[in-house]
PDB file of N, CA and C in Angstrom:
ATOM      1  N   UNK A   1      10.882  24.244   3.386  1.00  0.00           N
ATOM      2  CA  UNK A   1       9.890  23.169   3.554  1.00  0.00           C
ATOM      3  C   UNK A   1       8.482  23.763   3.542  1.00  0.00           C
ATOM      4  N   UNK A   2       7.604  23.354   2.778  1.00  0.00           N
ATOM      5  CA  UNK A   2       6.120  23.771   3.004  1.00  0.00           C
ATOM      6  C   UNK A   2       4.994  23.024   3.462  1.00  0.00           C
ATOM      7  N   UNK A   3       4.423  24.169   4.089  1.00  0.00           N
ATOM      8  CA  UNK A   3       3.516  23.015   4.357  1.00  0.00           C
ATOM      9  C   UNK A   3       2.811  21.773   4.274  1.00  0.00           C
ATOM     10  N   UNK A   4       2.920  21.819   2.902  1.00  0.00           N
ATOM     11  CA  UNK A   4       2.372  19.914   2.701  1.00  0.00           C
ATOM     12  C   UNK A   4       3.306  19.314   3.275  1.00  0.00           C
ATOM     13  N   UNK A   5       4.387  19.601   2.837  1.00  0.00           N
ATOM     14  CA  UNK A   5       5.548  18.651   3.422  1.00  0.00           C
ATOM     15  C   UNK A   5       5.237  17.843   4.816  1.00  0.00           C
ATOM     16  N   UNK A   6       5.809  19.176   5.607  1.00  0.00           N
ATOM     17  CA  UNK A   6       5.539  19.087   7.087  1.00  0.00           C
ATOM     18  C   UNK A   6       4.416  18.203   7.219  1.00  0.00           C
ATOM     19  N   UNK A   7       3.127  18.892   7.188  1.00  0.00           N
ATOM     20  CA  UNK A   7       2.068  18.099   7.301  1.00  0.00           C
ATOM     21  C   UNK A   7       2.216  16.453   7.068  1.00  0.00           C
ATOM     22  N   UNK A   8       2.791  16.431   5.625  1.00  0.00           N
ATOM     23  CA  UNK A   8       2.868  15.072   5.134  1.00  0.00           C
ATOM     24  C   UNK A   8       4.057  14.288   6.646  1.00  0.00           C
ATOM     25  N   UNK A   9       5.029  14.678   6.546  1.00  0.00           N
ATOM     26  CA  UNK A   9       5.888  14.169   7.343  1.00  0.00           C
ATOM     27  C   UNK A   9       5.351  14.187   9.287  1.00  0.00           C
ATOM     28  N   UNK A  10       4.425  14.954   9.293  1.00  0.00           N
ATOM     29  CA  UNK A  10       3.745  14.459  10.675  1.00  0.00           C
ATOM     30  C   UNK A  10       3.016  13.476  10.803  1.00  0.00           C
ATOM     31  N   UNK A  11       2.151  13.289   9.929  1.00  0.00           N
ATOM     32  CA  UNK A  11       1.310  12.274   9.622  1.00  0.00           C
ATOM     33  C   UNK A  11       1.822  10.762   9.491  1.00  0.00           C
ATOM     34  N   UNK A  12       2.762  10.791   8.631  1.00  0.00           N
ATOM     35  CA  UNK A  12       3.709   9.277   8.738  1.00  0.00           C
ATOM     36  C   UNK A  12       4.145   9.089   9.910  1.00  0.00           C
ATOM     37  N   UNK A  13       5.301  10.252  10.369  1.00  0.00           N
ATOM     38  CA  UNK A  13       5.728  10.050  11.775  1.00  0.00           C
ATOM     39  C   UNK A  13       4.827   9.720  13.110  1.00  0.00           C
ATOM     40  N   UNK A  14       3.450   9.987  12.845  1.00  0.00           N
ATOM     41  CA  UNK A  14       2.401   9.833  14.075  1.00  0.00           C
ATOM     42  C   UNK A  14       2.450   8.609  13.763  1.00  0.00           C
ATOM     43  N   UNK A  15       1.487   8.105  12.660  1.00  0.00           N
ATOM     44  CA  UNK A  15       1.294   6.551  11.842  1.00  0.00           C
ATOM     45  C   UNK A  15       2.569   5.680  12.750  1.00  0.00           C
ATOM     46  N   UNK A  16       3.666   6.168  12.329  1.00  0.00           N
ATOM     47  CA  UNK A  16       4.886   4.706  12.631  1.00  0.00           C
ATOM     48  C   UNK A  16       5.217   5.225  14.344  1.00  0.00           C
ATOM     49  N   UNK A  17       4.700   5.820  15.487  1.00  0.00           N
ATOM     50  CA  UNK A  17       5.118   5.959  16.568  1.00  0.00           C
ATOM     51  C   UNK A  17       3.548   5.566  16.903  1.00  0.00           C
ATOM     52  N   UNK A  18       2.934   5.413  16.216  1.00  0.00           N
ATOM     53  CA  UNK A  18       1.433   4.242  16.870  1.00  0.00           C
ATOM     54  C   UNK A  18       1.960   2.941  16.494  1.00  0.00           C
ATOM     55  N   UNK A  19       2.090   2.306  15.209  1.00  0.00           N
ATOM     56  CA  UNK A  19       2.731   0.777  15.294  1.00  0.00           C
ATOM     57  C   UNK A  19       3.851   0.587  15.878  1.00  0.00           C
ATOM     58  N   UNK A  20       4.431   1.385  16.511  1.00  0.00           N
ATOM     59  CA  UNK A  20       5.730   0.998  16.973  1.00  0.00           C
ATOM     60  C   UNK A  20       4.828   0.870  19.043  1.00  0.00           C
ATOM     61  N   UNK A  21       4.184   1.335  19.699  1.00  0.00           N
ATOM     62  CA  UNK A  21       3.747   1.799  20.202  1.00  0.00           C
ATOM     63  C   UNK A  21       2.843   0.339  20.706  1.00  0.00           C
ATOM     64  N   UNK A  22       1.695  -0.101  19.204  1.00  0.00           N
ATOM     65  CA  UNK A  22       1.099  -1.109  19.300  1.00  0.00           C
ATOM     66  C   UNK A  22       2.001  -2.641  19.468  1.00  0.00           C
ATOM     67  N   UNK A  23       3.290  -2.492  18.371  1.00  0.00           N
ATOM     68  CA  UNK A  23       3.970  -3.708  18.632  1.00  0.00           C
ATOM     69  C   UNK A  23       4.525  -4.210  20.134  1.00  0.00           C
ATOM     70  N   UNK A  24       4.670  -2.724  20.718  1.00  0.00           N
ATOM     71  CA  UNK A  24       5.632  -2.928  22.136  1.00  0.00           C
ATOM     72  C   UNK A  24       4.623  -3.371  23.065  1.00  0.00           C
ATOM     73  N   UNK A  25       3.210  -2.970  23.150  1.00  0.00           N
ATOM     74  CA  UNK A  25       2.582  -3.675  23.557  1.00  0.00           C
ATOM     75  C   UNK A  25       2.105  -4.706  23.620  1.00  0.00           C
ATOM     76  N   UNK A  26       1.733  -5.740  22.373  1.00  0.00           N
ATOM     77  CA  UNK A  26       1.891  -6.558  21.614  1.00  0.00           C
ATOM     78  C   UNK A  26       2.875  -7.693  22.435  1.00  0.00           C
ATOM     79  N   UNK A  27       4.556  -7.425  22.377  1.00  0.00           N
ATOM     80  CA  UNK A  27       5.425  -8.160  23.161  1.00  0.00           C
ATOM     81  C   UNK A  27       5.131  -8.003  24.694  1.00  0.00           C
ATOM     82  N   UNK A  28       4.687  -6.748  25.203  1.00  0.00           N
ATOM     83  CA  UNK A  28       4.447  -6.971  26.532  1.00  0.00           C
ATOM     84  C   UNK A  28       3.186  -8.366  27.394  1.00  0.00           C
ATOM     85  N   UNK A  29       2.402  -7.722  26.097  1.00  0.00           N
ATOM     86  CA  UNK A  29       1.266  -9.182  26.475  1.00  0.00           C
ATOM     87  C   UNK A  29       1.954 -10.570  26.279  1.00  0.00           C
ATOM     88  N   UNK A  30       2.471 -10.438  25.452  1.00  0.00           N
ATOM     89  CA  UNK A  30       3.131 -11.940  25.358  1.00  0.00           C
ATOM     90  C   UNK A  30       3.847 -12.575  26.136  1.00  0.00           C
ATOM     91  N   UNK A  31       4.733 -11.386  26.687  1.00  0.00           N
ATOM     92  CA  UNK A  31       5.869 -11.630  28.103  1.00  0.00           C
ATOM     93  C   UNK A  31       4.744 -12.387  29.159  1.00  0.00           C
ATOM     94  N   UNK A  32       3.517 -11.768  29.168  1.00  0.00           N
ATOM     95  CA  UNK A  32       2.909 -12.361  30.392  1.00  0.00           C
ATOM     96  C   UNK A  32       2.901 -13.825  30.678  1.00  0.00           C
TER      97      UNK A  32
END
């Protein structure tokens, strides 16, 4: 694996564990 890779594949993985992150919050407000 080289570095772009990696790099590339941290970058998505950060990206989708922030919308996943924003949605759960998202339902929490709503629960209120």
């Amino acid at each position: 694996m080289s570095v772009y890779h990696a790099l590339m594949f941290a970058i998505s993985f950060a990206t989708l564990a922030l919308f996943i992150l924003k949605v759960a919050e998202d339902l929490m407000e709503r629960r209120k």
